[in-house]
Structures are given as structure tokens and as C-alpha cells.
C-alpha atoms as a PDB file:
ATOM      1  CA  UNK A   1      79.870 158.289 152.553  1.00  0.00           C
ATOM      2  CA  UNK A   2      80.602 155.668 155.283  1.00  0.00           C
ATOM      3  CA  UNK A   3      79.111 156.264 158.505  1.00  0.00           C
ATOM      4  CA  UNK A   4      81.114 156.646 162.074  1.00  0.00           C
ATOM      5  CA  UNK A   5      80.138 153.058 162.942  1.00  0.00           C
ATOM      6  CA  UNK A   6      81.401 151.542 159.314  1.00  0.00           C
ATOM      7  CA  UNK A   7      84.827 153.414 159.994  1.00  0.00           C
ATOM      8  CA  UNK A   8      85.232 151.643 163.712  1.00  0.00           C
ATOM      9  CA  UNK A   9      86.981 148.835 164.006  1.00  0.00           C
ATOM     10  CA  UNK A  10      85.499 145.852 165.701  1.00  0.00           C
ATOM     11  CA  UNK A  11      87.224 144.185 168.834  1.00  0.00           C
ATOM     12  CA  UNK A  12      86.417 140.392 169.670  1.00  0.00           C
ATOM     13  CA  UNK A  13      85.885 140.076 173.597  1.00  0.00           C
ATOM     14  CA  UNK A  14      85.793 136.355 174.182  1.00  0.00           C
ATOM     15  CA  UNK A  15      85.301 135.177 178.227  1.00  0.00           C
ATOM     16  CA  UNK A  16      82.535 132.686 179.583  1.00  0.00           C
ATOM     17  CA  UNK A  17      82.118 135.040 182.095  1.00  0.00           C
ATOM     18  CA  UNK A  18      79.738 137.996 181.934  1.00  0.00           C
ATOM     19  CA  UNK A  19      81.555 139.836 184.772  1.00  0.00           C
ATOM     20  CA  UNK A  20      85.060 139.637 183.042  1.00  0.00           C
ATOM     21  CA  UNK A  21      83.247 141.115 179.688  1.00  0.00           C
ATOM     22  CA  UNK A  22      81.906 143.401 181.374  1.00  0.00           C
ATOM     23  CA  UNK A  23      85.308 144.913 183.019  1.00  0.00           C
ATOM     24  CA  UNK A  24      86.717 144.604 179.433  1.00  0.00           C
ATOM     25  CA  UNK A  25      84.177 146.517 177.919  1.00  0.00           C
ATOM     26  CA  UNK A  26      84.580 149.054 181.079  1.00  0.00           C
ATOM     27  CA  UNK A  27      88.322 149.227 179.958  1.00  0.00           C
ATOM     28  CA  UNK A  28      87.763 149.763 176.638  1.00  0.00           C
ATOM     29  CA  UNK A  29      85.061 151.985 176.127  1.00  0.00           C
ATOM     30  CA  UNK A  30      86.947 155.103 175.855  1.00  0.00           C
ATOM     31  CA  UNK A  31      88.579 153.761 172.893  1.00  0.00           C
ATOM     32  CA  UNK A  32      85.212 154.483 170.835  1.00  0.00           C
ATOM     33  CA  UNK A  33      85.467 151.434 168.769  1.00  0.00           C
ATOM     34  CA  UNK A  34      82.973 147.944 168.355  1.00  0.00           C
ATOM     35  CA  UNK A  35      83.207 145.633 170.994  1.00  0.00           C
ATOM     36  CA  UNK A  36      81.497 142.551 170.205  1.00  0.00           C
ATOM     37  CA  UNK A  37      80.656 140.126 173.195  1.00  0.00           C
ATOM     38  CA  UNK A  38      81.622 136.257 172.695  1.00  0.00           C
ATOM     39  CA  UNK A  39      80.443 134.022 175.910  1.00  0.00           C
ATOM     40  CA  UNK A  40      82.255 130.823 174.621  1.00  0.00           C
ATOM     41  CA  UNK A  41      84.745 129.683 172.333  1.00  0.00           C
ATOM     42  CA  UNK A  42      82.432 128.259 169.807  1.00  0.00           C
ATOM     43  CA  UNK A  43      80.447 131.991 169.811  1.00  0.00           C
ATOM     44  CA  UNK A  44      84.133 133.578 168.847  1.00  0.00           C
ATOM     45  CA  UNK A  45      84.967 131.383 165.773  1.00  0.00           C
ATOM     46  CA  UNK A  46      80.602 131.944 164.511  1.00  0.00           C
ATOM     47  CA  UNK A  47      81.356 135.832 165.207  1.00  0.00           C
ATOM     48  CA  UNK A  48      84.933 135.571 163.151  1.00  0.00           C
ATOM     49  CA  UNK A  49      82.571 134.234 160.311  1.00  0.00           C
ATOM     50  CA  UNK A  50      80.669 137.762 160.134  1.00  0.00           C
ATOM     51  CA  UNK A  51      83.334 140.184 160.534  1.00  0.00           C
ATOM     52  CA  UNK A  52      86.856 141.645 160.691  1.00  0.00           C
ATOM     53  CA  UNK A  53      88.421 142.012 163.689  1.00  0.00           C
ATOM     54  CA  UNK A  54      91.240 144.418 164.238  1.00  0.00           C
ATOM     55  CA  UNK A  55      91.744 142.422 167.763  1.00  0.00           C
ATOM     56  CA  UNK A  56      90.971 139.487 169.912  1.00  0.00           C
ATOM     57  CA  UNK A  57      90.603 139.560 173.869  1.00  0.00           C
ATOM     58  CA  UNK A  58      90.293 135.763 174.770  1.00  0.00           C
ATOM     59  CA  UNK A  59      90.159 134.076 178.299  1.00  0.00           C
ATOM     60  CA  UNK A  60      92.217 131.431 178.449  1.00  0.00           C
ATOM     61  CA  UNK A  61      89.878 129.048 181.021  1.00  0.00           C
ATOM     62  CA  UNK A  62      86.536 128.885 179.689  1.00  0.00           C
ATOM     63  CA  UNK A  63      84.227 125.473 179.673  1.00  0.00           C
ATOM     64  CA  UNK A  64      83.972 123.548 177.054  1.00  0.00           C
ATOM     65  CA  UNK A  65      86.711 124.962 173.835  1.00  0.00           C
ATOM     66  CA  UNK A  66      89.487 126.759 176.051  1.00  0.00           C
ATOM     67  CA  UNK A  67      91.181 129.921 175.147  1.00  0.00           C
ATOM     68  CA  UNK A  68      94.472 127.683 173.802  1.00  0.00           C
ATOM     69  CA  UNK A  69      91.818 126.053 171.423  1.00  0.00           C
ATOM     70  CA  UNK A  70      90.060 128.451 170.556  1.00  0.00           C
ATOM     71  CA  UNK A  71      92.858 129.739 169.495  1.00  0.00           C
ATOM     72  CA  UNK A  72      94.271 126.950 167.597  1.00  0.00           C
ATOM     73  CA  UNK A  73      90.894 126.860 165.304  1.00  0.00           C
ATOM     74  CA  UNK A  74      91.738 130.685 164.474  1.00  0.00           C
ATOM     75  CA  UNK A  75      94.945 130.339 163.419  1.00  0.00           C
ATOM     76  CA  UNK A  76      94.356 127.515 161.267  1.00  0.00           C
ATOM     77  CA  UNK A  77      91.652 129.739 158.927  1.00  0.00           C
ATOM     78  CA  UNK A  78      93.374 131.398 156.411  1.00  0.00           C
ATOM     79  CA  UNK A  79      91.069 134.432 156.826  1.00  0.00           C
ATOM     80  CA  UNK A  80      91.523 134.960 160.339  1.00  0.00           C
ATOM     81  CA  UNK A  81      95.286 133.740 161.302  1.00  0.00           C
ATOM     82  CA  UNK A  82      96.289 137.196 160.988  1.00  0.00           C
ATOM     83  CA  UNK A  83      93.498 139.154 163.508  1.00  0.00           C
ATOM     84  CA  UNK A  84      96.399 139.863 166.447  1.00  0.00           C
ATOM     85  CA  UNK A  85      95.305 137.796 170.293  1.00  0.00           C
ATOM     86  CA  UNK A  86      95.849 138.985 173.719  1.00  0.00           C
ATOM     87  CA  UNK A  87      95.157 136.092 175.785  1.00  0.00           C
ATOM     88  CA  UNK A  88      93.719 137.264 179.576  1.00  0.00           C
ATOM     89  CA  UNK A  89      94.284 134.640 182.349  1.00  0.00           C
ATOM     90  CA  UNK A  90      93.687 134.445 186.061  1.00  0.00           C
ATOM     91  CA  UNK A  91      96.141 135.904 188.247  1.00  0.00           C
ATOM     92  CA  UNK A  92      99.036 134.015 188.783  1.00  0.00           C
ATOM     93  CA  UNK A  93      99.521 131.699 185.797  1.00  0.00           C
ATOM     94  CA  UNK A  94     102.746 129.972 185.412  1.00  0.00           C
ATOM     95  CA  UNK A  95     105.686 130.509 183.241  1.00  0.00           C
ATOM     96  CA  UNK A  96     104.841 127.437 181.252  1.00  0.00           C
ATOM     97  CA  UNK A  97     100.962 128.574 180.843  1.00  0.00           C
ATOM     98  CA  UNK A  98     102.124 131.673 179.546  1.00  0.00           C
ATOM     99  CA  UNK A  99     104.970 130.205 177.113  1.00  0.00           C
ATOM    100  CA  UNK A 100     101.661 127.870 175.640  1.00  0.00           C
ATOM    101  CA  UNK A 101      99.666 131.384 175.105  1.00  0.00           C
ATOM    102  CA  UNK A 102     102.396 132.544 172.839  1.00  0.00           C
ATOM    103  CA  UNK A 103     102.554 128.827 171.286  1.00  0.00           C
ATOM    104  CA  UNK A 104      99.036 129.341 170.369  1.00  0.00           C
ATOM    105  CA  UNK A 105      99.583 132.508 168.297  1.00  0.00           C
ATOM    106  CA  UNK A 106      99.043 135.198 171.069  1.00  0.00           C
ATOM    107  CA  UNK A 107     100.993 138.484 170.049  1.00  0.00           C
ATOM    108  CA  UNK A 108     100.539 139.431 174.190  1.00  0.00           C
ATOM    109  CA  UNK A 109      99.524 138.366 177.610  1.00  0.00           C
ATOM    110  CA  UNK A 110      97.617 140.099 180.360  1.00  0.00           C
ATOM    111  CA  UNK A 111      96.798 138.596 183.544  1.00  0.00           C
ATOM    112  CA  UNK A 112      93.826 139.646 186.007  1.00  0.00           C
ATOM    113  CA  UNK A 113      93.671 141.338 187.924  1.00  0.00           C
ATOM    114  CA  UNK A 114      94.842 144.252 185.029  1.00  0.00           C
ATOM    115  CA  UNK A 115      95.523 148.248 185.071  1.00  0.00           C
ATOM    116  CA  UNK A 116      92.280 149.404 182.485  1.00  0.00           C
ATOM    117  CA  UNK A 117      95.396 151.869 180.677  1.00  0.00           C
ATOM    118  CA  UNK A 118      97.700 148.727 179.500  1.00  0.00           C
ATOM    119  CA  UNK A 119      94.203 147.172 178.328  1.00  0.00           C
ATOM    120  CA  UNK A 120      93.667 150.546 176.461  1.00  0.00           C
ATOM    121  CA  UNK A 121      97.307 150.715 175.274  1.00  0.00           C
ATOM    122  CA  UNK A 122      97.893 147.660 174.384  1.00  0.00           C
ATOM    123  CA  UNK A 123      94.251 147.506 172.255  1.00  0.00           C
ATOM    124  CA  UNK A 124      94.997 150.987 170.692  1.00  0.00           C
ATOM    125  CA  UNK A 125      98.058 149.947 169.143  1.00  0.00           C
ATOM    126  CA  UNK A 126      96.274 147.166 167.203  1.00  0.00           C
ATOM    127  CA  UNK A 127      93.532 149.204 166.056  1.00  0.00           C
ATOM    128  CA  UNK A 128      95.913 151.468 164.595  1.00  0.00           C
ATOM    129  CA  UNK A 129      97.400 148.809 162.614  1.00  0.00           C
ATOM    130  CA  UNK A 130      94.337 147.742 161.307  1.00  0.00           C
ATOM    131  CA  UNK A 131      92.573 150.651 160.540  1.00  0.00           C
ATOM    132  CA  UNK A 132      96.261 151.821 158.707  1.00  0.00           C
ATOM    133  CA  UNK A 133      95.679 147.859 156.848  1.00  0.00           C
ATOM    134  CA  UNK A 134      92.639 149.387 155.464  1.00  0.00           C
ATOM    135  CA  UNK A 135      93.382 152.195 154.263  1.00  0.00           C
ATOM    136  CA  UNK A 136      96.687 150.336 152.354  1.00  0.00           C
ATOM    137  CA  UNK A 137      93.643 148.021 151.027  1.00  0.00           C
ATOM    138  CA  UNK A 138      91.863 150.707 150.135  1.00  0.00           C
ATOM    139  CA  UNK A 139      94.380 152.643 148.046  1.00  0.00           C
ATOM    140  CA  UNK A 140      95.817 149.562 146.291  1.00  0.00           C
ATOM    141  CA  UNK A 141      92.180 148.364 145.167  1.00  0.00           C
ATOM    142  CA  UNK A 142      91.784 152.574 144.572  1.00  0.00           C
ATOM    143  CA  UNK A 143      95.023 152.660 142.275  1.00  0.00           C
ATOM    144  CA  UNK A 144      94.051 149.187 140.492  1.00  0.00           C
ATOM    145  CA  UNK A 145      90.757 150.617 139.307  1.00  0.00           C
ATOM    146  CA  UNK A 146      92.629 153.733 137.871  1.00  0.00           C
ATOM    147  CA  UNK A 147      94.912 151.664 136.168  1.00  0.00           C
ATOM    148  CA  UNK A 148      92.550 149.418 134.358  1.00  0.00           C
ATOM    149  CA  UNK A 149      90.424 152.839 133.198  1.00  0.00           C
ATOM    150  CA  UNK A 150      93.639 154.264 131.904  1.00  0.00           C
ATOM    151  CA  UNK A 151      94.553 151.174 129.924  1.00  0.00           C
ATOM    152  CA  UNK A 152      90.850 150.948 128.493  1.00  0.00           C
ATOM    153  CA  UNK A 153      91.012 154.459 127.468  1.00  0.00           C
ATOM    154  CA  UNK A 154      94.809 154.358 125.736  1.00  0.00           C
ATOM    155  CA  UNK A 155      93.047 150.861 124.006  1.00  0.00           C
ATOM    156  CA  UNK A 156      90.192 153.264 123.230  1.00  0.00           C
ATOM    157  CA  UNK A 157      92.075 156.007 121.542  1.00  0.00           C
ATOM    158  CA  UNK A 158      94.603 153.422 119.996  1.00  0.00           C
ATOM    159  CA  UNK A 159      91.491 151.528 118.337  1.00  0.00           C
ATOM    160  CA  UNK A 160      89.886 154.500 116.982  1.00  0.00           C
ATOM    161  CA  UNK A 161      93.066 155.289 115.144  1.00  0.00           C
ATOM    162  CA  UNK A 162      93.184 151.858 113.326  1.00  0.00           C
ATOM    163  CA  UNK A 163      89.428 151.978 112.673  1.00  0.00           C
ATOM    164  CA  UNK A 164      90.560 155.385 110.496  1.00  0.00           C
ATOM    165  CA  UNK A 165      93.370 154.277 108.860  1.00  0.00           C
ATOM    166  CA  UNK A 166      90.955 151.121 108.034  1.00  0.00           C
ATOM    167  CA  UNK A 167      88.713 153.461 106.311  1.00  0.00           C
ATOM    168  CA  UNK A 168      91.190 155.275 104.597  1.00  0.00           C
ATOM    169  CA  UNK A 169      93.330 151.793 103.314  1.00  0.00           C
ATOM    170  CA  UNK A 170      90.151 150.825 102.070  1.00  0.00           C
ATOM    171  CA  UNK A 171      89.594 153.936  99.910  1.00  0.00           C
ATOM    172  CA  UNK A 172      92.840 153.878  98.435  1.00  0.00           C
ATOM    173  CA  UNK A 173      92.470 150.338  97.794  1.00  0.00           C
ATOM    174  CA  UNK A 174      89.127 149.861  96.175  1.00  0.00           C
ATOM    175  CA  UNK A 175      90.454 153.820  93.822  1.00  0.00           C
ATOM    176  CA  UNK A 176      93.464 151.774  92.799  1.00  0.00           C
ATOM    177  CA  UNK A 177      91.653 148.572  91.790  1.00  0.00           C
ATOM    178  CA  UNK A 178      88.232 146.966  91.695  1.00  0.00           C
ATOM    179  CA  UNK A 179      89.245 143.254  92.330  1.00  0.00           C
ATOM    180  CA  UNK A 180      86.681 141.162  94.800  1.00  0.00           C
ATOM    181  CA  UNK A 181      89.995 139.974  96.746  1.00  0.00           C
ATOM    182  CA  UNK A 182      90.998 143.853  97.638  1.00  0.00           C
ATOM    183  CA  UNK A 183      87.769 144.553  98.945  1.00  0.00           C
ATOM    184  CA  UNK A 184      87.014 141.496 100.427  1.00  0.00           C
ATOM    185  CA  UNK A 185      90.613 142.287 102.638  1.00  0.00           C
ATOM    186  CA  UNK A 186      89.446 145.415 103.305  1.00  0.00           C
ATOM    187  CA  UNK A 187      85.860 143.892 104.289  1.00  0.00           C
ATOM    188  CA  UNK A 188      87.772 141.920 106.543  1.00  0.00           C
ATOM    189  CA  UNK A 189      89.844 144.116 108.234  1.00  0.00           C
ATOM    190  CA  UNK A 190      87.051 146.226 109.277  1.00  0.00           C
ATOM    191  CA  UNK A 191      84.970 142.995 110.450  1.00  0.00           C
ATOM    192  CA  UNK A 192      88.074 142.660 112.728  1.00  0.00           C
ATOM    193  CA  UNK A 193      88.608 145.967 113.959  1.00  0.00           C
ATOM    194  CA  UNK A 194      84.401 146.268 114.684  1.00  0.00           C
ATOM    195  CA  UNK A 195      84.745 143.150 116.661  1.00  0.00           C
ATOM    196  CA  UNK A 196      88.010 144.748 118.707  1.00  0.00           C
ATOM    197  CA  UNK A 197      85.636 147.794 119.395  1.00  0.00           C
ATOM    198  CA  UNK A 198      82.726 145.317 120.639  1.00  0.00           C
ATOM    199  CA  UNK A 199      85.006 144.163 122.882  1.00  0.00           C
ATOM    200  CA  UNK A 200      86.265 146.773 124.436  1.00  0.00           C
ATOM    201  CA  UNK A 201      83.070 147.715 125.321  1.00  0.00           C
ATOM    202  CA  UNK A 202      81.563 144.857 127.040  1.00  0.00           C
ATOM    203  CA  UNK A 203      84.926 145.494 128.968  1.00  0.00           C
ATOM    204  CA  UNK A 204      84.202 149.079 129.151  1.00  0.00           C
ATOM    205  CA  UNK A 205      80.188 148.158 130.626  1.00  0.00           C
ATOM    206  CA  UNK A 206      82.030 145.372 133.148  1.00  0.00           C
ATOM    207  CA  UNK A 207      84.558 147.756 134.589  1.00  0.00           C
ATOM    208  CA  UNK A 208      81.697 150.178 135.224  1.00  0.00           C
ATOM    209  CA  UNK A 209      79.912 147.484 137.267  1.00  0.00           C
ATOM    210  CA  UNK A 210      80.052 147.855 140.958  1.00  0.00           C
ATOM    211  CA  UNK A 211      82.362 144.643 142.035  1.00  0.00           C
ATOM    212  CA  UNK A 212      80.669 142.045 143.380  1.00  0.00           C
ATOM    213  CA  UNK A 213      80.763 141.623 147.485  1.00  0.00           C
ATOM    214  CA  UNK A 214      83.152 138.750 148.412  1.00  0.00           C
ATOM    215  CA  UNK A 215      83.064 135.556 150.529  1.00  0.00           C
ATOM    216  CA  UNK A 216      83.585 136.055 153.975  1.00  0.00           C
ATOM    217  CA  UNK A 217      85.992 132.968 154.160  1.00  0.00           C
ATOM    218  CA  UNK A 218      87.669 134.877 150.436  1.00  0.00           C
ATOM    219  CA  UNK A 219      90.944 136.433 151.638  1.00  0.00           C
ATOM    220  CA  UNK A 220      91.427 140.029 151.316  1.00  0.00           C
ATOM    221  CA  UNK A 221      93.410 141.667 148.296  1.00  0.00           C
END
């Protein structure tokens, strides 16, 4: 069973400053999710490496890799052009600053100084997108698996018929005649159908197998 802290969904705080984290983290703790700290834009695209985030707080003027590219590295990986950005500036940022945010990929602005409750709303609403995103995952991969076990067992059943009516053809052949072609056929056949039921069961053994842990740079299915 997953624990409490496997079912939370991490949130990417990205700001140069420790005192802006700090307030974030103040405004989002009663949300009871991960926050995970990010002092610089290099630190954000490392931590995107690791995990899945269901949202990313970045400060738009940091030294060094700024907010618009940090955010322009993020968008171009195919894993993480998806994870939603709120971009938080300093008060009073111009029209055309903001228009640029939303250029960048940000699904929302917020400017300092910032009511804690829109933080909270705004951050809610993406965490319940993306914990509903995996569940959907979940299910689909969920129904797959069923799928694939019904087929193997309908092949199953299907083969197990053919390997009787094998046995029986080769009765009825080999009482009706003794020629080395008829039972060579029926030699055959049952050299064919063994081989159908060997393969089923390495498929059988493989299914069984817990799947293999992907890439973090694979893309979800």
C-alpha cells in the first residue's frame, strides 16, 4: 500500500531568495502536499529530472537563468512541458512583463506582494488536476493489464482445445491407415501446437513479471 507521502503531490518552489521561499512555503503549507525548494534556475530543471511535479512556483528575476528562461528550458522537454507555471514577480511589473510570462508557457501570474488564499487557490486547483491525471494513468495501465490476462487466458483455453482435437485426428488417422506420411502429419501437427503452448507461456511468465521502472526523461503512458 502506498504511503501518505507517495500519494502527495510535489510542488516546485523556484526563487533565489530564501525569504520569498519561505513565504511560499508559509502559504502553502496548509495544502499538505511536497514542497520542494529550488534556489536557482539551474536547481529547478536538476529537481524536474527526479520527479513529477503537479506545479511550478517560479520567480521571474533571479541571477544568473531568469524565471522567462528557466522557463523556456522546461517547456522545451518533452517530459516536463506539461507541469502547469505560475510565474511570481515583484510588485508592479508591467503589462508587457506580464504578456512575456504567458509567452513563456505560464498558465498564471501573481505578483508580490500576494493574499496567501489566491496562492492556496490557485495551487489547489492544479493539484487536483494532477492527482485526477494519475489516477486516469492509473486505471488505463490497470485496464491494459486486465486485457492482456484475458486475451492470454481465451488463447489458453482456445489452445487446449486444438491440442485435443490433435490427439483425437491423430487416433482416427493412424486406426484408418498405417502410412509413415499420416503419422508423420499428425507428428507434425502436434510439434506445432506444443510449440504454440511454449509460447504462450514464456508470455504467460513475462506478463507475470513486475514491469520494469521507466526513464525519468520516458514520457508517461
Amino acid at each position: 500500500m502506498p504511503s501518505a507521502a507517495d500519494t502527495k503531490a510535489k510542488i516546485l518552489l523556484v526563487d533565489d531568495q530564501p525569504e520569498n521561499l519561505l513565504a511560499l512555503e508559509a502559504a502553502l503549507d496548509a495544502l499538505d502536499q511536497t514542497l520542494i525548494r529550488a534556489s536557482s534556475g539551474e536547481d529547478a530543471l536538476k529537481a524536474l529530472n527526479d520527479d513529477e511535479f503537479a506545479l511550478i512556483l517560479l520567480a521571474i528575476q533571479m541571477s544568473g537563468m531568469d524565471g522567462y528562461q528557466t522557463a523556456a528550458h522546461i517547456k522545451r522537454r518533452h517530459r516536463t512541458r506539461d507541469t502547469p507555471i505560475i510565474f511570481v514577480s515583484a510588485a508592479g511589473t508591467s503589462p508587457h512583463a506580464t504578456f512575456r510570462g504567458y509567452a513563456a508557457g505560464a498558465v498564471d501570474y501573481l505578483s508580490r506582494p500576494y493574499e496567501p488564499w489566491v496562492l492556496r487557490a490557485k495551487a489547489n486547483i492544479f493539484v487536483g488536476l494532477h492527482q485526477t491525471n494519475v489516477q486516469l494513468r492509473k486505471q488505463a495501465t490497470l485496464l491494459r493489464t486486465e486485457t492482456e490476462t484475458d486475451l492470454l487466458a481465451q488463447l489458453s483455453t482456445l489452445l487446449s482445445d486444438a491440442e485435443t482435437q490433435a490427439l483425437v485426428l491423430r487416433g482416427e488417422l493412424q486406426a484408418q491407415a498405417s502410412r509413415a506420411t499420416v503419422r508423420t502429419t499428425a507428428a507434425r501437427l502436434e510439434r506445432t501446437i506444443s510449440s504454440m503452448r511454449q509460447l504462450l507461456q514464456d508470455a504467460s511468465e513475462r506478463h507475470k513479471e513486475p514491469d520494469t521502472p521507466a526513464s525519468p526523461h520516458s514520457p508517461p503512458h
